[in-house]
Protein backbone atom coordinates (compact mmCIF):
# COMPACT_ATOMS: atom_id res chain seq x y z
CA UNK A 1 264.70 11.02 171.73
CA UNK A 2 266.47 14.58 170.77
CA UNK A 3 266.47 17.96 172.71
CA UNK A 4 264.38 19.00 169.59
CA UNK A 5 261.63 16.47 169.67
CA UNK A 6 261.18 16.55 173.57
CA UNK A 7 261.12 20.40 172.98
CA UNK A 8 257.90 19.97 170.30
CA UNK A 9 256.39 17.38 172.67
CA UNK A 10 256.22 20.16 175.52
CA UNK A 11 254.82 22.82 173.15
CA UNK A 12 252.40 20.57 172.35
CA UNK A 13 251.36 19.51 175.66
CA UNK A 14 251.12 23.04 176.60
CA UNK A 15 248.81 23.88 173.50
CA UNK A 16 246.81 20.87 174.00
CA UNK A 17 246.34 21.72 178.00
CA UNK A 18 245.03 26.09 176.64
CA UNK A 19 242.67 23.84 174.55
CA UNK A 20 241.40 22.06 177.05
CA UNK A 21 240.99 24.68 179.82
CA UNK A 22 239.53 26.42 177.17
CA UNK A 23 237.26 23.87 176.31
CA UNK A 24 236.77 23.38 180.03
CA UNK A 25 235.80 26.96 180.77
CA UNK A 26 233.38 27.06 177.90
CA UNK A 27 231.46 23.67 179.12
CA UNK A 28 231.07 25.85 182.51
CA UNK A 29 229.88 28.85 181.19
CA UNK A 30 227.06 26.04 179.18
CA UNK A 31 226.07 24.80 182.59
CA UNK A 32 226.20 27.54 184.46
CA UNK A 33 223.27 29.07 181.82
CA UNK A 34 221.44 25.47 181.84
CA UNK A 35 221.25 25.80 185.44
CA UNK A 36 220.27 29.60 185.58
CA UNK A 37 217.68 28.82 183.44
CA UNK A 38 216.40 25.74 185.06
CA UNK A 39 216.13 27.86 188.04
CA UNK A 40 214.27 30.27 187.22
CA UNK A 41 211.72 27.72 185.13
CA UNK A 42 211.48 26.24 188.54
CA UNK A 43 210.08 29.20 189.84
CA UNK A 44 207.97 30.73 187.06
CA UNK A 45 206.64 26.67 187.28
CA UNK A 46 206.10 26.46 190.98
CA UNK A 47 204.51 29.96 190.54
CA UNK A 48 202.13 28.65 187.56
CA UNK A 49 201.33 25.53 189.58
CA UNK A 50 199.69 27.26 192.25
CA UNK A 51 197.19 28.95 189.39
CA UNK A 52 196.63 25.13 188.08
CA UNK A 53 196.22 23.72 190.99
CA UNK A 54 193.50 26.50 192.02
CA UNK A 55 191.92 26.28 188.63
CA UNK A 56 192.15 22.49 189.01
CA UNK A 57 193.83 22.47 185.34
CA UNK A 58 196.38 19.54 184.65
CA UNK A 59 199.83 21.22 184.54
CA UNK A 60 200.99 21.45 181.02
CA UNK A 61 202.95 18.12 180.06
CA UNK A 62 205.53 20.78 177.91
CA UNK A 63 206.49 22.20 180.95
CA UNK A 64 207.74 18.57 182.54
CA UNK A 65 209.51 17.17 179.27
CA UNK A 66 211.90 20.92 179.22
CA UNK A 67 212.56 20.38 182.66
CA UNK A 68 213.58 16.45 181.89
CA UNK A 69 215.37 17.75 178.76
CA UNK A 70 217.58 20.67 180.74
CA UNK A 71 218.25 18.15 183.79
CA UNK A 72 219.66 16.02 180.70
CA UNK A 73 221.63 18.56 179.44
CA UNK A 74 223.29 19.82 182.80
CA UNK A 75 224.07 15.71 183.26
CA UNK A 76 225.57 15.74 180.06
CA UNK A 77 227.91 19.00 180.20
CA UNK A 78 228.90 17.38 184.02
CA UNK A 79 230.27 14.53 182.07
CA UNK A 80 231.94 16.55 179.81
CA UNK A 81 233.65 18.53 182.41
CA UNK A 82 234.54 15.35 183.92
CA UNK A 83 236.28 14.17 181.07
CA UNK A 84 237.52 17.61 179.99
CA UNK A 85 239.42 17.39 183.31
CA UNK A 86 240.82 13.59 183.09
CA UNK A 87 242.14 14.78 179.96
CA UNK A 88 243.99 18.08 181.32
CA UNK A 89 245.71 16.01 184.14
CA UNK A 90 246.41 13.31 181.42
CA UNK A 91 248.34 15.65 179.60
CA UNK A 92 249.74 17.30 182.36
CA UNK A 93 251.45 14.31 183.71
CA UNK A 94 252.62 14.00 180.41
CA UNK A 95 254.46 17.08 180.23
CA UNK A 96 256.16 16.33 183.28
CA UNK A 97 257.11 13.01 182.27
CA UNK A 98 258.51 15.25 179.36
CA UNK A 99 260.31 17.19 181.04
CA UNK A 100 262.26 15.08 183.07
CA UNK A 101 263.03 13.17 180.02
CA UNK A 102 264.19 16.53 178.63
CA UNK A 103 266.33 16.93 181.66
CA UNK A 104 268.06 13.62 181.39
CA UNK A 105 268.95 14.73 177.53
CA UNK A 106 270.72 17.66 179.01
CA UNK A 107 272.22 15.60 181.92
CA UNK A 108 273.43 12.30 180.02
């Protein structure tokens, strides 16, 4: 391979790794929100449930399934920032198998 096309490969990498810590930070920021807001549903429920439980009301079924459905969503942006990651240290092996290959070209 030429100076010049081991040259674009490492430009790439590099632009392909800003994506992906990009990508990576805003999956965080996601989760970090899910979880706020799970949290404080938690306590606004725990609250309500003392009121139901007193009134000896069943405790509102819509309450459960958001709870289900944000504990799904904080699962699902974990795997994402799982794989966000593999694929960051994926390319940034990469790029150093690049670069030594670009070293060589300058070498030999």
């Amino acid at each position: 391979m030429d100076i010049e096309t081991l040259q674009a490969q490492l430009l790439e990498c590099d632009r392909a790794i800003l994506e992906l810590n990009y990508l990576f930070s805003e999956t965080l920021q996601e989760q970090e929100l899910l979880l706020n807001y799970k949290n404080r549903l938690r306590i606004q429920v725990e609250q309500k449930r003392i009121r139901f439980f007193s009134l000896k009301l069943p405790f509102p079924k819509v309450v459960k399934n958001a709870l289900q459905h944000l504990d799904q969503e904080i699962q699902r942006t974990q795997a994402e920032l799982e794989t966000i990651s593999c694929n960051i240290e994926s390319c940034q092996l990469f790029r150093i198998s690049v670069e030594c290959r670009l070293a060589q070209s300058f070498d030999g």
